[in-house]
PDB file of N, CA and C in Angstrom:
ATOM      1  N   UNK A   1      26.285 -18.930   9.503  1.00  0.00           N
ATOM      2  CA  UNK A   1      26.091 -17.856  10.451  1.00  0.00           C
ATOM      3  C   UNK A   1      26.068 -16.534   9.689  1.00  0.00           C
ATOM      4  N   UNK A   2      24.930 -15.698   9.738  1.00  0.00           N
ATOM      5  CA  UNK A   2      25.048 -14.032   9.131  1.00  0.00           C
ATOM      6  C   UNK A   2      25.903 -13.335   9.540  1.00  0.00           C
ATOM      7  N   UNK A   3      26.363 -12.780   8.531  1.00  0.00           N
ATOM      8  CA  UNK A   3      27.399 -11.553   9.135  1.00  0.00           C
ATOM      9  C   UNK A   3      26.471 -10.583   9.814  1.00  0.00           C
ATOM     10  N   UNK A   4      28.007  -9.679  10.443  1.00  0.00           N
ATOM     11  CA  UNK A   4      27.493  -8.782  11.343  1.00  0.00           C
ATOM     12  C   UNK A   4      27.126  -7.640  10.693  1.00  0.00           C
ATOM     13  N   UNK A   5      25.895  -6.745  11.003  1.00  0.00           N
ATOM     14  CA  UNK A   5      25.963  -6.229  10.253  1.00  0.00           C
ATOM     15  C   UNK A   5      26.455  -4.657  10.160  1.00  0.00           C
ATOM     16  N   UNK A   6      27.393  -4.319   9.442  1.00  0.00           N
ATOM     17  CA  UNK A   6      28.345  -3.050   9.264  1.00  0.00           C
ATOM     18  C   UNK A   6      27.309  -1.832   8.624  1.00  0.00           C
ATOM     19  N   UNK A   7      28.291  -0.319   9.430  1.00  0.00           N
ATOM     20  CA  UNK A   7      28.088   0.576   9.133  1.00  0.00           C
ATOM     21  C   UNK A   7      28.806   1.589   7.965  1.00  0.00           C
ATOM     22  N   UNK A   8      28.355   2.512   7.211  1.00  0.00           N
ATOM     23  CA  UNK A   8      29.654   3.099   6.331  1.00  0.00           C
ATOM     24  C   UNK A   8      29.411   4.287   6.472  1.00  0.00           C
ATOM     25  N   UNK A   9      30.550   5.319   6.180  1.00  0.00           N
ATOM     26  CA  UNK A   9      30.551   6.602   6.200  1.00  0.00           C
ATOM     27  C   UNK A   9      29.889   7.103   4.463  1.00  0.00           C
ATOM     28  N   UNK A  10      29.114   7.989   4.438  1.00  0.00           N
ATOM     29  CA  UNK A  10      28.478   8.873   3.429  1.00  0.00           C
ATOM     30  C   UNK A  10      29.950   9.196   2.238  1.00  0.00           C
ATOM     31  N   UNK A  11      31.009   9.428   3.180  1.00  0.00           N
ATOM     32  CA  UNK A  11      32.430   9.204   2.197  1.00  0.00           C
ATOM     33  C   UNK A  11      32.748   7.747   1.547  1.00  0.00           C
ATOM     34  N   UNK A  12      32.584   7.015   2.176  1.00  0.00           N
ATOM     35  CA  UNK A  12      33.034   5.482   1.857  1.00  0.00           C
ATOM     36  C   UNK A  12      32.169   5.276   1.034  1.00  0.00           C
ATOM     37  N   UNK A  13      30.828   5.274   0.967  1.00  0.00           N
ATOM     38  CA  UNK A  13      29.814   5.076  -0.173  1.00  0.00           C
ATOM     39  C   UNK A  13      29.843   6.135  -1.456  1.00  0.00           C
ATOM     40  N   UNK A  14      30.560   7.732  -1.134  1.00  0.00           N
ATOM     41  CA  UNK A  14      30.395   7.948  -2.132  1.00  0.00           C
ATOM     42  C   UNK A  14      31.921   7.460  -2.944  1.00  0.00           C
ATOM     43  N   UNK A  15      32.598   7.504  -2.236  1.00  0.00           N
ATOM     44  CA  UNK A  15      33.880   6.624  -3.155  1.00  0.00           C
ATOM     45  C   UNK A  15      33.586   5.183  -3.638  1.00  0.00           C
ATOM     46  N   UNK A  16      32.710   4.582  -3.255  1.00  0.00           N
ATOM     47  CA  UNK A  16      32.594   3.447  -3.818  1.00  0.00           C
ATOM     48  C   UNK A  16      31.595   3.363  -4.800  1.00  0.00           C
ATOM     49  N   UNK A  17      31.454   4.411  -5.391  1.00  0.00           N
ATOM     50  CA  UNK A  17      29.835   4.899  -6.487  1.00  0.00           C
ATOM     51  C   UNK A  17      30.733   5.566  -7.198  1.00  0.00           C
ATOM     52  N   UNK A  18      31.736   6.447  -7.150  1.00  0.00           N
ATOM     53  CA  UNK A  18      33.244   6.667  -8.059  1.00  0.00           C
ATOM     54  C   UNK A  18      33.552   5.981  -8.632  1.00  0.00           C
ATOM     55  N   UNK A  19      34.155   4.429  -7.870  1.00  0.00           N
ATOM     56  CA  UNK A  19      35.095   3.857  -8.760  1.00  0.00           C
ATOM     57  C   UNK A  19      34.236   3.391  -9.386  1.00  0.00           C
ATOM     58  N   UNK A  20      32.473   2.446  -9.065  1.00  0.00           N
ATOM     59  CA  UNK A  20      31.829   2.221 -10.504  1.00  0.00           C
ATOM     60  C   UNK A  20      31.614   3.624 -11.367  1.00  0.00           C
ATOM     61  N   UNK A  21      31.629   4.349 -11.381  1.00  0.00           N
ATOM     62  CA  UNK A  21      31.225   5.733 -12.194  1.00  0.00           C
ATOM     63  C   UNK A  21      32.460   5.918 -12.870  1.00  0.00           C
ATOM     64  N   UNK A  22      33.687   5.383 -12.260  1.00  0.00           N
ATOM     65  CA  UNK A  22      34.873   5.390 -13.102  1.00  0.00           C
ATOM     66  C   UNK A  22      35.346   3.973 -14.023  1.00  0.00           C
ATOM     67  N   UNK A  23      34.121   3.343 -13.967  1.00  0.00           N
ATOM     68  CA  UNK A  23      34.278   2.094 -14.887  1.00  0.00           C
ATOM     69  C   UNK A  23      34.814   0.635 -14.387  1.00  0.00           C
ATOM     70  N   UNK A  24      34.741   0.552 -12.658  1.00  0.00           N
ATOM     71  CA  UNK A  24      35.447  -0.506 -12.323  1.00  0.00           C
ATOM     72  C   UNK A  24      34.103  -1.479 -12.107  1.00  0.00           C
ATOM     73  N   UNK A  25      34.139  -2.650 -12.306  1.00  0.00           N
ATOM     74  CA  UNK A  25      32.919  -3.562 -12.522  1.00  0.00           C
ATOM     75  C   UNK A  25      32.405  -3.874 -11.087  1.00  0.00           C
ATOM     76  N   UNK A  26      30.828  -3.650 -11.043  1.00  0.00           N
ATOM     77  CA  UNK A  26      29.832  -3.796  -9.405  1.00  0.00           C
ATOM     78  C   UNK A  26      30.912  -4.959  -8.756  1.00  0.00           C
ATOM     79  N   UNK A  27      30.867  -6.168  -9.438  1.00  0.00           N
ATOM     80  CA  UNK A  27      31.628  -7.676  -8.840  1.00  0.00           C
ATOM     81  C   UNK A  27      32.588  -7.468  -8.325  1.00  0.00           C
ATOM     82  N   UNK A  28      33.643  -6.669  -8.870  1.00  0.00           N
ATOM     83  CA  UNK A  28      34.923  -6.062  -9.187  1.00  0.00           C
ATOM     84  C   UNK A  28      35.255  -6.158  -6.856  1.00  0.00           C
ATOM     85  N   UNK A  29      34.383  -4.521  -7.171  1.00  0.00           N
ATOM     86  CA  UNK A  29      34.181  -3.769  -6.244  1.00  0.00           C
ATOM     87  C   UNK A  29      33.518  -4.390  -4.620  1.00  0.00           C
ATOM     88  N   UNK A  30      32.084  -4.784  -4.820  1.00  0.00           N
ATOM     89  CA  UNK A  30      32.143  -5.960  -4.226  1.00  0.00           C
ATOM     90  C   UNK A  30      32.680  -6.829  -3.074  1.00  0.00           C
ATOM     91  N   UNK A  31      33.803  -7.943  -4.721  1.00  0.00           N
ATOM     92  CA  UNK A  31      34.517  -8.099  -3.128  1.00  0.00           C
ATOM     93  C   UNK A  31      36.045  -7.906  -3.200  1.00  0.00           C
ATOM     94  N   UNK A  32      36.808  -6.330  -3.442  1.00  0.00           N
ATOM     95  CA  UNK A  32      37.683  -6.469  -3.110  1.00  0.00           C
ATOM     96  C   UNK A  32      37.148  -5.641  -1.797  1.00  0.00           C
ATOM     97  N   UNK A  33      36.232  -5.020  -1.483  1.00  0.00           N
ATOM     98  CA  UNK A  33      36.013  -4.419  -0.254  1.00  0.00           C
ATOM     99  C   UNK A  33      34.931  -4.899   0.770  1.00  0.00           C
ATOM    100  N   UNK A  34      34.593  -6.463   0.107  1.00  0.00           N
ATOM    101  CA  UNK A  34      33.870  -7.074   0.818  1.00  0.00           C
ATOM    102  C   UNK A  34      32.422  -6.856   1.407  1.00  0.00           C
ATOM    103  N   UNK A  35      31.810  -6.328   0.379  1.00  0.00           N
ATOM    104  CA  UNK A  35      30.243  -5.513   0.219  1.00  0.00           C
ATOM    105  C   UNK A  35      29.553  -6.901  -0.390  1.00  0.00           C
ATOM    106  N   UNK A  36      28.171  -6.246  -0.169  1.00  0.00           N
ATOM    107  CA  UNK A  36      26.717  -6.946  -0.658  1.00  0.00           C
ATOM    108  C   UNK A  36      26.570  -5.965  -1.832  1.00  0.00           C
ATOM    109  N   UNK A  37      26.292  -6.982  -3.268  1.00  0.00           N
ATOM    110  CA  UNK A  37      26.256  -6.153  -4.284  1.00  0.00           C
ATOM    111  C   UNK A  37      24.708  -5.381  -3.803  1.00  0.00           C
ATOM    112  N   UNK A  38      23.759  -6.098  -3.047  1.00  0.00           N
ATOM    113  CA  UNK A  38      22.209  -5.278  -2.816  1.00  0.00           C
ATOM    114  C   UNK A  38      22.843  -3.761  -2.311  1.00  0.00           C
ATOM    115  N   UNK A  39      23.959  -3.887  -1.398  1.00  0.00           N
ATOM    116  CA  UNK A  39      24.307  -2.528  -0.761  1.00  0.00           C
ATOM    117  C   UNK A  39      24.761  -1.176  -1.679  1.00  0.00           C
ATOM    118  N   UNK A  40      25.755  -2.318  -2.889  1.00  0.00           N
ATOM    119  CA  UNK A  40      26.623  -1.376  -3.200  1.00  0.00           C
ATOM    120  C   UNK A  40      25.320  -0.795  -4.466  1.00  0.00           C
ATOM    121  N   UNK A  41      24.343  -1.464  -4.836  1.00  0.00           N
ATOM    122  CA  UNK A  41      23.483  -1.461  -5.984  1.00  0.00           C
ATOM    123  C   UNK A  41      22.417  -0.127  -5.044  1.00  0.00           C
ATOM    124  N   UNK A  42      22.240  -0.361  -4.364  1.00  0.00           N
ATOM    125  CA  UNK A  42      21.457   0.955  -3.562  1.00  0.00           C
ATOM    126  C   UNK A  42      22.267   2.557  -3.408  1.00  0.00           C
ATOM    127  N   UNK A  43      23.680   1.886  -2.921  1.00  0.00           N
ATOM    128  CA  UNK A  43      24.075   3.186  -2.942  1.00  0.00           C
ATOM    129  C   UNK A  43      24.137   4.055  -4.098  1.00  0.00           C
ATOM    130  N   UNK A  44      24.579   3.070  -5.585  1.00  0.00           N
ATOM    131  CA  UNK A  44      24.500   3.759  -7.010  1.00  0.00           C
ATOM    132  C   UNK A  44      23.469   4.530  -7.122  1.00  0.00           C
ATOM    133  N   UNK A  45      22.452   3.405  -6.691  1.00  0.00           N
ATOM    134  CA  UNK A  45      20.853   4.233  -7.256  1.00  0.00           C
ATOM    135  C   UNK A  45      20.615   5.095  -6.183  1.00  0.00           C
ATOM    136  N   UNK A  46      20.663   5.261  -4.888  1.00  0.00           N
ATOM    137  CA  UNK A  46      20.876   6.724  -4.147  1.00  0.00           C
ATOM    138  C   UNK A  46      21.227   7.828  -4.506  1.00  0.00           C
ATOM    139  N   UNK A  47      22.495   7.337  -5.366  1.00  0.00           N
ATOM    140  CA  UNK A  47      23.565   8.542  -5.703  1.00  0.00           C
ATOM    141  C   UNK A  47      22.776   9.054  -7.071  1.00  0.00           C
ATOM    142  N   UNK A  48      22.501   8.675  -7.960  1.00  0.00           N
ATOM    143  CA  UNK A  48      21.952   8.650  -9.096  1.00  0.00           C
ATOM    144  C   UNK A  48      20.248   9.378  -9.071  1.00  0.00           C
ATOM    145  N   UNK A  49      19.394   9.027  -8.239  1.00  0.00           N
ATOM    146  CA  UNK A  49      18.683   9.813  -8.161  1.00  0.00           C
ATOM    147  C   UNK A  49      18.610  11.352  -7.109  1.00  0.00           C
ATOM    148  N   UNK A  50      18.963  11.257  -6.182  1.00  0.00           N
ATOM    149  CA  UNK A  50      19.077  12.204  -5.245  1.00  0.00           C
ATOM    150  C   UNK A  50      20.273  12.598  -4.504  1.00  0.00           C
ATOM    151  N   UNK A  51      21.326  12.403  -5.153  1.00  0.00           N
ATOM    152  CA  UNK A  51      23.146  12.410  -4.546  1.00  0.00           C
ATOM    153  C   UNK A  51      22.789  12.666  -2.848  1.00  0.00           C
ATOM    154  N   UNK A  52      21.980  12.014  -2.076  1.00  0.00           N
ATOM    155  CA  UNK A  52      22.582  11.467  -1.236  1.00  0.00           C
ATOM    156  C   UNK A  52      22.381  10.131  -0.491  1.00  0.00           C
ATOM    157  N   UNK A  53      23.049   9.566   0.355  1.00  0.00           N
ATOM    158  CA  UNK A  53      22.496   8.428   1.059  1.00  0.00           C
ATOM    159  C   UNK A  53      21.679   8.376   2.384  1.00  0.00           C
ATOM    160  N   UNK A  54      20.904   9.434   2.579  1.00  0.00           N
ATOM    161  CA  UNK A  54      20.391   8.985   3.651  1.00  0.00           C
ATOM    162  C   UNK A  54      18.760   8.702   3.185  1.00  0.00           C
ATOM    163  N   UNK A  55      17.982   7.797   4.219  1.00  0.00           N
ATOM    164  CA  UNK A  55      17.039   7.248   3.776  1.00  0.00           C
ATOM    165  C   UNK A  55      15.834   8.418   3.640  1.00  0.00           C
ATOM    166  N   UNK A  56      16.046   9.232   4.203  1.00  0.00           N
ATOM    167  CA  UNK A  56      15.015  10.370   4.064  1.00  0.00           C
ATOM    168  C   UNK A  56      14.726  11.201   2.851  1.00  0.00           C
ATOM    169  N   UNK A  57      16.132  11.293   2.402  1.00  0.00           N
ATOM    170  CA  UNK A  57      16.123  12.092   1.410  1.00  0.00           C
ATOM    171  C   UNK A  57      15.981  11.517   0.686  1.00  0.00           C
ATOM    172  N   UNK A  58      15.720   9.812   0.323  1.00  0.00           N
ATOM    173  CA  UNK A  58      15.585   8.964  -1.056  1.00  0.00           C
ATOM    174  C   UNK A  58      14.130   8.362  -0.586  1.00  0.00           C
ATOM    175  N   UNK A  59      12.827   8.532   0.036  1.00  0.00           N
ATOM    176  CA  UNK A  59      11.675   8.408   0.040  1.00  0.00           C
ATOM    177  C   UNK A  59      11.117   9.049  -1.129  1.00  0.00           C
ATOM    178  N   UNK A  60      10.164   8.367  -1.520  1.00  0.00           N
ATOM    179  CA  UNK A  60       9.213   8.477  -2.178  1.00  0.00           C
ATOM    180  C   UNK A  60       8.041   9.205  -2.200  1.00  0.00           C
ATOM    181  N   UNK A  61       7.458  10.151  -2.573  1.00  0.00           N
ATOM    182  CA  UNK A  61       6.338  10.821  -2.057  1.00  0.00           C
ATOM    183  C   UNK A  61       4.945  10.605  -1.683  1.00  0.00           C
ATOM    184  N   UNK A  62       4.968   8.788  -2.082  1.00  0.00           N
ATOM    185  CA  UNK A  62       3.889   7.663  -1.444  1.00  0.00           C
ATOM    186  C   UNK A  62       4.273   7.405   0.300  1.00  0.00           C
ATOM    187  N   UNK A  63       5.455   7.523   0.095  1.00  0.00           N
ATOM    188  CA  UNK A  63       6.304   6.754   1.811  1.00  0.00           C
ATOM    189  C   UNK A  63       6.116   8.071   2.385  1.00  0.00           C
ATOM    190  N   UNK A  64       6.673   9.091   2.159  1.00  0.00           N
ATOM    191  CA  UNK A  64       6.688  10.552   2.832  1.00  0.00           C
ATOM    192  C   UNK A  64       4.883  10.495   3.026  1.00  0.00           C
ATOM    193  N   UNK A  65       3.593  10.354   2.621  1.00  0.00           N
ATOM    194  CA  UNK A  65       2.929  10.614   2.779  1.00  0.00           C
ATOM    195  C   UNK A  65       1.833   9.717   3.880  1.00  0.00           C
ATOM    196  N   UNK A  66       2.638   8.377   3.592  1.00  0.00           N
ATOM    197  CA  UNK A  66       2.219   7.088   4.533  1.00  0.00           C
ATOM    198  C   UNK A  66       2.931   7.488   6.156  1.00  0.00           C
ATOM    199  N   UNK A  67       3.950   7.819   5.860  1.00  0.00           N
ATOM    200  CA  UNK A  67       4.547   8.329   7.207  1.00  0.00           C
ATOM    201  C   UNK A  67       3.525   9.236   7.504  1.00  0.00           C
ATOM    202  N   UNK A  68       3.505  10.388   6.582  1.00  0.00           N
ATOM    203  CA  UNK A  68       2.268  11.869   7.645  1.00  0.00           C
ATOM    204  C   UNK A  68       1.093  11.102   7.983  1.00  0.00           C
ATOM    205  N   UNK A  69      -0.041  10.065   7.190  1.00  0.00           N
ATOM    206  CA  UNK A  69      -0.724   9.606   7.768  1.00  0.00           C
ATOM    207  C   UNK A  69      -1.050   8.779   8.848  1.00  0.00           C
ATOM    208  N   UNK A  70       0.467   7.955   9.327  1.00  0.00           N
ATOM    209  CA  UNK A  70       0.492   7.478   9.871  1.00  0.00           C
ATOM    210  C   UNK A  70       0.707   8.019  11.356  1.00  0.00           C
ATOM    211  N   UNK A  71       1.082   8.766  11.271  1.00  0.00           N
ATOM    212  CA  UNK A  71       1.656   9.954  12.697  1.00  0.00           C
ATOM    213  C   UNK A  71       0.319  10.407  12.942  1.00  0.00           C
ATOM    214  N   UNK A  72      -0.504  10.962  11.715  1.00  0.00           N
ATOM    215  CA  UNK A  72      -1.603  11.553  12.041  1.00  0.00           C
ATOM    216  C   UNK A  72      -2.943  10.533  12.666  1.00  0.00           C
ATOM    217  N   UNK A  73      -2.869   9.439  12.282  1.00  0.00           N
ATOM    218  CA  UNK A  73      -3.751   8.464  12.725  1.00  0.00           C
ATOM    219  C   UNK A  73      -3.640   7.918  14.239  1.00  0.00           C
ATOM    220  N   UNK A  74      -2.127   8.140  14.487  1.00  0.00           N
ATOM    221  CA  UNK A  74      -1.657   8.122  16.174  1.00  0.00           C
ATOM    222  C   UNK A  74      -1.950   8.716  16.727  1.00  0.00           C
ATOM    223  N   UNK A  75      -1.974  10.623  16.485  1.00  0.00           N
ATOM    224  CA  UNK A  75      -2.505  11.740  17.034  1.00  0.00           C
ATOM    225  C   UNK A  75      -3.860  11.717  17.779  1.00  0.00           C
ATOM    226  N   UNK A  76      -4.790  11.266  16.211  1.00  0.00           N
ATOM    227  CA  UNK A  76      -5.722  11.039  16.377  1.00  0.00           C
ATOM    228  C   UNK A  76      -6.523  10.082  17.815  1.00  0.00           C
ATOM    229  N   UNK A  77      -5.917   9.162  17.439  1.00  0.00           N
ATOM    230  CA  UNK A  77      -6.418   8.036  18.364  1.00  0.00           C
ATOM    231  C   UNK A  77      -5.525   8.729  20.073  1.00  0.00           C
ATOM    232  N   UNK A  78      -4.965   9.164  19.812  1.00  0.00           N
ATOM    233  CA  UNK A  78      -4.875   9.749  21.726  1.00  0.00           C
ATOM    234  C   UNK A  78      -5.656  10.677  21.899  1.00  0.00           C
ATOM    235  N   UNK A  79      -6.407  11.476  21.301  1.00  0.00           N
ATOM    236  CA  UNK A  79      -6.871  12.558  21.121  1.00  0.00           C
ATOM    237  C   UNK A  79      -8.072  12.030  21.797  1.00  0.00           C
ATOM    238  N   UNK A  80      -8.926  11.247  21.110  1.00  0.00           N
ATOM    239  CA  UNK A  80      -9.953   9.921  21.136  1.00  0.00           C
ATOM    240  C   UNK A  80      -9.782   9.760  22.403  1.00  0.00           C
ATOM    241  N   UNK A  81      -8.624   9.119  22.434  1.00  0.00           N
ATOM    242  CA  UNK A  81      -8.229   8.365  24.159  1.00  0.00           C
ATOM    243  C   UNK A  81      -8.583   9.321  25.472  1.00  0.00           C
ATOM    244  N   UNK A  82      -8.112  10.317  25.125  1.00  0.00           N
ATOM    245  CA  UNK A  82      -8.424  11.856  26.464  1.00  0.00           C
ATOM    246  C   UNK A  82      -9.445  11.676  26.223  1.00  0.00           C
ATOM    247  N   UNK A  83     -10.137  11.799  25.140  1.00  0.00           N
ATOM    248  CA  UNK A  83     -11.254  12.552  25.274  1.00  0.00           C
ATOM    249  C   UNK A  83     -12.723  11.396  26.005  1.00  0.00           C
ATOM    250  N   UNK A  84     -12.240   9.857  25.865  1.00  0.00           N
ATOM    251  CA  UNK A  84     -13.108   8.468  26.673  1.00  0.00           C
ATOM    252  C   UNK A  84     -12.489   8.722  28.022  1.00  0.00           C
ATOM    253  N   UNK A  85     -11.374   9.388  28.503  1.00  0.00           N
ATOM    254  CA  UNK A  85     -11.444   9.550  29.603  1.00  0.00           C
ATOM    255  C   UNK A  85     -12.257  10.628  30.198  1.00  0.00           C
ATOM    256  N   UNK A  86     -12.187  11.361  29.537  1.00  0.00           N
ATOM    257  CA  UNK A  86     -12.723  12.947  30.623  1.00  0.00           C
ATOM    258  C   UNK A  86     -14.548  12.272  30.364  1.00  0.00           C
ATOM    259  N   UNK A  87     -14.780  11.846  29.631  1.00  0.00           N
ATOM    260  CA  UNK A  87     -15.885  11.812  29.745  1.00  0.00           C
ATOM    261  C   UNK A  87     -16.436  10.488  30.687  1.00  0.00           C
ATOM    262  N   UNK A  88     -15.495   9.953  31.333  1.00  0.00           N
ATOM    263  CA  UNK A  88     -15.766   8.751  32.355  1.00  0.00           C
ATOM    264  C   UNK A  88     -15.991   9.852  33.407  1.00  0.00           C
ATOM    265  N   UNK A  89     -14.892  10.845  33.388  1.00  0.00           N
ATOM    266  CA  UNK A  89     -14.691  11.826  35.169  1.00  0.00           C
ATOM    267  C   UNK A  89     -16.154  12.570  35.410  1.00  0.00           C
TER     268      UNK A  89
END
């Protein structure tokens, strides 16, 4: 059965990117606090490139740009959409 899946505070992750930064081993850490090393391995590399954890601020400027196109391609197509209507009226 999968675990459930848990939330953490921006404090709890950055203390747990401390104690590896203070030399205590990923495994270590892990499981005395009962983490997914994928979790605790993201938060490092969060912290490490852009000190913070939220997903916005650790996009990529391929993803940031797939997002604008993608919003814009939605726009688009309602735009489209009004405009097959008025021209039925």
């Amino acid at each position: 059965m999968p675990k459930e899946r848990r939330t953490f505070t921006d404090e709890f992750k950055s203390q747990m990117v401390q104690l590896y930064n203070s030399g205590k081993t990923r495994a270590n850490i892990a499981r005395e606090y009962d983490l997914s090393a994928t979790a605790l391995d993201r938060w490092i590399k969060q912290s490490q490139t852009s000190g913070s954890f939220s997903e916005k601020a650790n996009r990529t400027p391929e993803e940031n740009e797939l997002l604008a196109l993608r919003k814009e391609n939605q726009r688009l197509k309602m735009e489209n959409d009004i405009l097959k209507q008025a021209a039925l009226i």
